[in-house]
Every structure is written in structure tokens, then in C-alpha cells.
C-alpha atoms as a PDB file:
ATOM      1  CA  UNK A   1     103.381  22.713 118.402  1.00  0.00           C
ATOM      2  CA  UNK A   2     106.392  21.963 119.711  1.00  0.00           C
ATOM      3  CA  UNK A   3     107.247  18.195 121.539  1.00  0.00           C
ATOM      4  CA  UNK A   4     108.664  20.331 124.643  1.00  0.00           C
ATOM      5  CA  UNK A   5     106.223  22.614 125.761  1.00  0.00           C
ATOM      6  CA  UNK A   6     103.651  20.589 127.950  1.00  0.00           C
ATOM      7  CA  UNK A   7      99.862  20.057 126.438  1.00  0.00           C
ATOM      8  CA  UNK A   8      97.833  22.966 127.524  1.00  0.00           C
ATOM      9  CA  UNK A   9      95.196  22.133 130.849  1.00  0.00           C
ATOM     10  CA  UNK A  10      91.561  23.271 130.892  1.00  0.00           C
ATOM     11  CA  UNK A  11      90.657  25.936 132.833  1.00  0.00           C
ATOM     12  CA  UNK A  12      89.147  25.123 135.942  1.00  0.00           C
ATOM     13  CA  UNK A  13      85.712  27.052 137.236  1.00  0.00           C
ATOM     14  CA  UNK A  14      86.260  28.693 140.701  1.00  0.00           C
ATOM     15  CA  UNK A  15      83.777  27.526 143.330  1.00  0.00           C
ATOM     16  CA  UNK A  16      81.596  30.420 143.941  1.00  0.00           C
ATOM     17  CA  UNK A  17      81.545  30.954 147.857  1.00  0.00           C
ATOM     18  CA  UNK A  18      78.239  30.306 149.486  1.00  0.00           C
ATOM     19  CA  UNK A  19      76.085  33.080 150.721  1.00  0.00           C
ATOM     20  CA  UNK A  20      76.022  33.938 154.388  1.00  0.00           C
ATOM     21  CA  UNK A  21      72.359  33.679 155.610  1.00  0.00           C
ATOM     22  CA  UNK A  22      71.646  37.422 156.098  1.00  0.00           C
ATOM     23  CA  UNK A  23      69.536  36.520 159.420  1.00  0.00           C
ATOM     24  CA  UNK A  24      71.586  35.972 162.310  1.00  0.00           C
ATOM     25  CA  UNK A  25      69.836  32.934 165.182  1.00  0.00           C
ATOM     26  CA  UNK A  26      68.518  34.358 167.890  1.00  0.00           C
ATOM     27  CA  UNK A  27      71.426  32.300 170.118  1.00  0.00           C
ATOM     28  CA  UNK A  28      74.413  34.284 168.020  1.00  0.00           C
ATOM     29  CA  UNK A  29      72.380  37.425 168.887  1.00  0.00           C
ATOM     30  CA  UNK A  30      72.840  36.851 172.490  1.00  0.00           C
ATOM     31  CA  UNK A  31      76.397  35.860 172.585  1.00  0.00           C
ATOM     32  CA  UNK A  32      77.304  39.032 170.545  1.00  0.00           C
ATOM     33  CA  UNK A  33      75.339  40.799 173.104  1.00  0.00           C
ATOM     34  CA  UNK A  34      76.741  38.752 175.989  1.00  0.00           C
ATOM     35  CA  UNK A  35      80.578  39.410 174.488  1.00  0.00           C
ATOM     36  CA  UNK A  36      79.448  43.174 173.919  1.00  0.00           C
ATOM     37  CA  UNK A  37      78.702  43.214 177.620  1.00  0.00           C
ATOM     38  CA  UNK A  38      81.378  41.980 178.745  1.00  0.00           C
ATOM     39  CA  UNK A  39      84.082  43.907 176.474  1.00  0.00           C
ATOM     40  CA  UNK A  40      82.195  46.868 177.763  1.00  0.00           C
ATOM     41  CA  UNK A  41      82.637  46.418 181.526  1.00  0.00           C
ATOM     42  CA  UNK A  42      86.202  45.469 180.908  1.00  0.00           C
ATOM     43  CA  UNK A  43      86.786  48.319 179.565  1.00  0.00           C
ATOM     44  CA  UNK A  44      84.924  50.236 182.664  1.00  0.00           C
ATOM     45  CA  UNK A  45      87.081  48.255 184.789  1.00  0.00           C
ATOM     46  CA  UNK A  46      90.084  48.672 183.504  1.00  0.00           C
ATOM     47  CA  UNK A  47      89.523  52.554 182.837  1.00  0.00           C
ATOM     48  CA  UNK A  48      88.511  52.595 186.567  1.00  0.00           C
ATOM     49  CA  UNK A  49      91.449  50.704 187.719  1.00  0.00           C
ATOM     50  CA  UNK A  50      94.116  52.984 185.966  1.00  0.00           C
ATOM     51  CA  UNK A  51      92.260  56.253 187.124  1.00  0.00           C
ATOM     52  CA  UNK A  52      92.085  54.944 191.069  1.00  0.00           C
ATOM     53  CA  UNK A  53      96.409  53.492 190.381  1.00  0.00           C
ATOM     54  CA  UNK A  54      96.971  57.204 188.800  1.00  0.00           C
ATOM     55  CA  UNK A  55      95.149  58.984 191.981  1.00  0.00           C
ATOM     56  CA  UNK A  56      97.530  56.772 194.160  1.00  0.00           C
ATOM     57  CA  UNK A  57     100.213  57.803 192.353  1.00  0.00           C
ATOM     58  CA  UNK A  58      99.851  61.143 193.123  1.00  0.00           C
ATOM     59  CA  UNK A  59      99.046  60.609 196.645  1.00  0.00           C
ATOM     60  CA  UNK A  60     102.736  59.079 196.703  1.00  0.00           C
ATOM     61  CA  UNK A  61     104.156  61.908 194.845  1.00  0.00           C
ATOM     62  CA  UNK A  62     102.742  64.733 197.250  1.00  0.00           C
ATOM     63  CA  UNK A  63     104.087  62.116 200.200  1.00  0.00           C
ATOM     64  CA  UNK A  64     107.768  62.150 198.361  1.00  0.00           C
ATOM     65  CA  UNK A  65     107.814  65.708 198.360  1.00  0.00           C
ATOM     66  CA  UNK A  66     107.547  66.552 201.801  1.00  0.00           C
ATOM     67  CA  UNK A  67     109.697  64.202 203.329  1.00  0.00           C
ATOM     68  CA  UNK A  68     111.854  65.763 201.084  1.00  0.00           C
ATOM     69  CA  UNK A  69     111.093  69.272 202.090  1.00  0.00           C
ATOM     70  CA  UNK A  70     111.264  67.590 205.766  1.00  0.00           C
ATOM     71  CA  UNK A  71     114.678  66.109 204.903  1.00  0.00           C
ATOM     72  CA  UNK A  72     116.200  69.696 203.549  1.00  0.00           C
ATOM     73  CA  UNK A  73     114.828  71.512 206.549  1.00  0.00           C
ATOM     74  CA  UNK A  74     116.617  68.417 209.005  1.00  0.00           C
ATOM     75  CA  UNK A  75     120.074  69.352 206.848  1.00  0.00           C
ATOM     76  CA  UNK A  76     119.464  72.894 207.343  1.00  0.00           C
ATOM     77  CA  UNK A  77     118.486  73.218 210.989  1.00  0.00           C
ATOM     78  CA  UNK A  78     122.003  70.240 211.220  1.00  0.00           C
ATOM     79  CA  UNK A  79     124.178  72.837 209.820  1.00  0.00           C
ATOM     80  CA  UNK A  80     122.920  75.797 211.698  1.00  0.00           C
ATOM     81  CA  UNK A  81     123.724  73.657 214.708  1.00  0.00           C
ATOM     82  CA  UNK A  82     126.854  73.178 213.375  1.00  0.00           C
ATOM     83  CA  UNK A  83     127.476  76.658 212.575  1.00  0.00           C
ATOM     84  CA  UNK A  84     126.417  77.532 216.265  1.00  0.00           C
ATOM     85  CA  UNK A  85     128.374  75.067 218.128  1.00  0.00           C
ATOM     86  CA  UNK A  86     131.644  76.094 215.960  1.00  0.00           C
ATOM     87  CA  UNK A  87     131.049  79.440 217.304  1.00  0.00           C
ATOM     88  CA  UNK A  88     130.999  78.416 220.775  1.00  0.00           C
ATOM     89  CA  UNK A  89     133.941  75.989 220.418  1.00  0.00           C
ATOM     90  CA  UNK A  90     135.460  79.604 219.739  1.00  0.00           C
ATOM     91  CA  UNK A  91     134.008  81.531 222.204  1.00  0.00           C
ATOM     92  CA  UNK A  92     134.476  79.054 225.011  1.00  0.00           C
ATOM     93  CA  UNK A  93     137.393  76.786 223.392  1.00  0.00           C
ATOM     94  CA  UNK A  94     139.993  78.208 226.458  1.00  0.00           C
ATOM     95  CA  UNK A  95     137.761  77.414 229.775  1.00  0.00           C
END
């Protein structure tokens, strides 16, 4: 063996990892259910809350569109009047 390569080192053993207990306590078992319990009505909630916000939504959509429909029926009755009082400007421009 050579002076320059270092001395070998033993191999060390790797810890074995200790066994879970396989029965959970009876106070784990109620905080998973607890935390199951809760998860599950947040999710109701939230589900809930973003069907109600969608249904508002649409409320405000149908809203939008007729005050639009209101707004193009204002311009069109404004030019008619337009339209009509050009007319009698024409008619009645010389009195």
C-alpha cells in the first residue's frame, strides 16, 4: 500500500429506524377526527361561498345587460329625436 492513499475506515452499521406502534391512542384518534371535521366543513364552506359569489355574479351580469339594452334604446329614441327635430328645423326653418 501506498504512503498516500489514506488507511481504509470501518464500515459503520446503520441505525435501524424504530417501529411505529401500529395502535394509534385514543387522543390522536380524536384529533384526526377533530381535523377531519374540520377540513370537511371548510371545504362545505368554502364550496358554498363560491357557489352563492358565482350566483351574485350572475345576478350582476343580467343587471349589466339591461342597462345596456336601456342605454341603446336612450341613444336610439336621442337620435330619432334628432332626426325629427332636423326635419322640422326644415319644415318650419322660414317662420
Amino acid at each position: 500500500m501506498s504512503n498516500l492513499l489514506p488507511a481504509p475506515k470501518a464500515i459503520k452499521q446503520a441505525k435501524q429506524p424504530a417501529t411505529p406502534p401500529t395502535a394509534l391512542s385514543l387522543k390522536v384518534k380524536l384529533l384526526l377526527v377533530l381535523m377531519g371535521l374540520l377540513l370537511y366543513v371548510f371545504v362545505v364552506i368554502f364550496v358554498k361561498t363560491m357557489y352563492m359569489k358565482g350566483k351574485r355574479l350572475d345576478r350582476i351580469a343580467v343587471m349589466a345587460m339591461e342597462t345596456e339594452n336601456l342605454i341603446h334604446q336612450v341613444h336610439i329614441v336621442d337620435q330619432n329625436m334628432a332626426i325629427n327635430m332636423d326635419r322640422l328645423e326644415d319644415v318650419y326653418g322660414d317662420y
